[in-house]
Protein backbone atom coordinates (compact mmCIF):
# COMPACT_ATOMS: atom_id res chain seq x y z
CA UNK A 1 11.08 79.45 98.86
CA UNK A 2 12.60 78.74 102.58
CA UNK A 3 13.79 75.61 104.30
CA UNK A 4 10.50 74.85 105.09
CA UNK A 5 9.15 73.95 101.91
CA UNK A 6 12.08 72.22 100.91
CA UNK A 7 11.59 69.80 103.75
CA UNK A 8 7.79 69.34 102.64
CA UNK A 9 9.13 68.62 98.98
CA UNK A 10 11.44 66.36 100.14
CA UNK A 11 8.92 64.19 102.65
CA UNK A 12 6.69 64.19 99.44
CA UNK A 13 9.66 62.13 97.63
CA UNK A 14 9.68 59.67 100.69
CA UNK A 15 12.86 60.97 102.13
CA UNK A 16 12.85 60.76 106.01
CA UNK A 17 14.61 62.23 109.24
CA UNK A 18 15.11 61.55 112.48
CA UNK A 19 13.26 64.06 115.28
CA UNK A 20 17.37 64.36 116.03
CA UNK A 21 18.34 65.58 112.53
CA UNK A 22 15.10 68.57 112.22
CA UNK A 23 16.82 71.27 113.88
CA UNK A 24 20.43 70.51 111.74
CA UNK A 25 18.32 70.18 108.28
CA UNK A 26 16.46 73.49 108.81
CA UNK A 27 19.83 75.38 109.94
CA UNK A 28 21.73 73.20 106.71
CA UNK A 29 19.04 74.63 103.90
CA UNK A 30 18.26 78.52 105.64
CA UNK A 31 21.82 78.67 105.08
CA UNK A 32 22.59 77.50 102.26
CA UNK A 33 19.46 79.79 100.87
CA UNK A 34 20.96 82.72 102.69
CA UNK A 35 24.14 82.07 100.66
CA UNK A 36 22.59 81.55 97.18
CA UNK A 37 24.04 77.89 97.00
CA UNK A 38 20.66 76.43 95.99
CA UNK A 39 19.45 76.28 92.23
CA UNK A 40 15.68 75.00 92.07
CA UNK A 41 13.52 74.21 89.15
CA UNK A 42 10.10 74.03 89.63
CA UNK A 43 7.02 72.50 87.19
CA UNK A 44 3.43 73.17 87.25
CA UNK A 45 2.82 71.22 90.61
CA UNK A 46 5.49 72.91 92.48
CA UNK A 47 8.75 72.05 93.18
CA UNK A 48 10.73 69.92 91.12
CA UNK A 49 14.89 69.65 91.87
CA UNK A 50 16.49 70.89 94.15
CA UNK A 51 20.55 71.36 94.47
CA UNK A 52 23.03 72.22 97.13
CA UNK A 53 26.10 72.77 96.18
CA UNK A 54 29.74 74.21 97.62
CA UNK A 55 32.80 76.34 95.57
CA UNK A 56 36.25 75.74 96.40
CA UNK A 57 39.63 74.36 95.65
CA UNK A 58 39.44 71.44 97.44
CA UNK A 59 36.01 69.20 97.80
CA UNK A 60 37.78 66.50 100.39
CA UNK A 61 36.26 69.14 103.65
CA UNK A 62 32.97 68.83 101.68
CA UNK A 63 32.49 65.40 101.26
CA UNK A 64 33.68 64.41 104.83
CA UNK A 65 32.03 66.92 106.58
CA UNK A 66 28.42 64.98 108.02
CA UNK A 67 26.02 65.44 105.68
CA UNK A 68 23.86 68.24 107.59
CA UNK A 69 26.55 70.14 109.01
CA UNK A 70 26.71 73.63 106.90
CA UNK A 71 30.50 74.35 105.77
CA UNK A 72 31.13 78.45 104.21
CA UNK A 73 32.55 77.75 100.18
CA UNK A 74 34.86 79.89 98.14
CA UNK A 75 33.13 80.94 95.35
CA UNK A 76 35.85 82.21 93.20
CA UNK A 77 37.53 78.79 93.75
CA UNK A 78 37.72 76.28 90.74
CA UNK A 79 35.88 73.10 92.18
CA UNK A 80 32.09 72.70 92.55
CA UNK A 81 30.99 70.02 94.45
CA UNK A 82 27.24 68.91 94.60
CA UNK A 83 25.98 68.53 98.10
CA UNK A 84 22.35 67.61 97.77
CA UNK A 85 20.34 66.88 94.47
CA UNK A 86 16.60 66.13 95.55
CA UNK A 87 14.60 65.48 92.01
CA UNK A 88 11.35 64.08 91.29
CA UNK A 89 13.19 63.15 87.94
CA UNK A 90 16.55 63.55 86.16
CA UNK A 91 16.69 63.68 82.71
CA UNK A 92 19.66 65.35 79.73
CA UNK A 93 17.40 68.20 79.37
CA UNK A 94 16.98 68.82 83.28
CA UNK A 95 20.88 68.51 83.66
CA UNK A 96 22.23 70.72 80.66
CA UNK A 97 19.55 73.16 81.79
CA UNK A 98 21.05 73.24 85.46
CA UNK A 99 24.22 73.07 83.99
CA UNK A 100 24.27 76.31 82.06
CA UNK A 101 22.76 78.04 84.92
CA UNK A 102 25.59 77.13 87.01
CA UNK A 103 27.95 78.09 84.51
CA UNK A 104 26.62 81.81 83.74
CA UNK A 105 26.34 82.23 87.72
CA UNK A 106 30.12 80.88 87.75
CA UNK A 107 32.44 80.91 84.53
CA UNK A 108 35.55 80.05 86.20
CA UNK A 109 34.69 76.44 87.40
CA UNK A 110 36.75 73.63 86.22
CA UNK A 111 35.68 70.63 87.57
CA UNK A 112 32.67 69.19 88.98
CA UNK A 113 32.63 66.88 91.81
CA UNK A 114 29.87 64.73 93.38
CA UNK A 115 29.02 61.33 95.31
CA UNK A 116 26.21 58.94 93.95
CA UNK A 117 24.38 56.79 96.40
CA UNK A 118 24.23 53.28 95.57
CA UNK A 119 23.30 50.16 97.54
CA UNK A 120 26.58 49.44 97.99
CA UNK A 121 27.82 52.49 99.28
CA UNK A 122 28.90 56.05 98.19
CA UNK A 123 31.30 56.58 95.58
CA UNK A 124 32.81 59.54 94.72
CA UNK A 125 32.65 61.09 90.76
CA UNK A 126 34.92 63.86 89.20
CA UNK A 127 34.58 65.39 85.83
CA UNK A 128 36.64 67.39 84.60
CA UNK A 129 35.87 70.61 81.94
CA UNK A 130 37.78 69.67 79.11
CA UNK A 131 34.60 70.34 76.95
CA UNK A 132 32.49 72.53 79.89
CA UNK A 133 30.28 69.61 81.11
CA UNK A 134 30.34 70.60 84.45
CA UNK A 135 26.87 69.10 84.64
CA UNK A 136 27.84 65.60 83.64
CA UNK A 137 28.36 64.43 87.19
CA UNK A 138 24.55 65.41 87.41
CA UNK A 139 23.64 62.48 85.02
């Protein structure tokens, strides 16, 4: 998997970018693959979710940062913050499934962090791991 095909996957869910924004997305998800900060699931007509995500002790630098711009992580730091989650469905199973893979990668987490898009405007959800469901903000 590269950058590349990620793009294709994500122009056949409809999403869109501007001739500006190419050159940002491709350096954004070759670097994020480079640094092992993807987790993909795929079904039997390719791709099927697709997650970006940062480590550290504070998320505020990730969620202000503009939303193509590629930011290093800490990955022994206690905060994981999803940048991206491209899905051609969500469901419990998808979730706990991505969740436990996240967890055995990184056992030290404590809280999950994450924005949802709504029509309204972003808003910004924290979990925290009193019973490991790092995955929750994921619903």
């Amino acid at each position: 998997m590269n950058a590349i095909d990620i793009i294709k996957f994500m122009g056949e869910l409809g999403i869109r970018f501007r001739e500006s924004e190419i050159d940002q997305v491709l350096f954004y998800f070759s670097k994020m693959i480079e640094d092992k900060r993807i987790v993909v699931t795929e079904d039997e007509s390719g791709l099927h979710t697709v997650i970006c995500f940062s480590i550290g002790d504070s998320i505020e630098f990730f969620w202000k940062k503009k939303q193509w711009a590629y930011a290093p992580h800490d990955p022994q730091g206690l905060l994981f913050y999803i940048e991206k989650l491209i899905s051609k469905g969500w469901n419990r199973s998808m979730r706990e499934y991505i969740q436990a893979h996240i967890q055995s990668l990184y056992p030290h987490l404590r809280e999950a962090h994450g924005h949802r898009w709504a029509r309204w405007g972003d808003r910004h959800v924290q979990f925290t791991d009193e019973q490991r469901r790092l995955g929750s903000c994921m619903k």
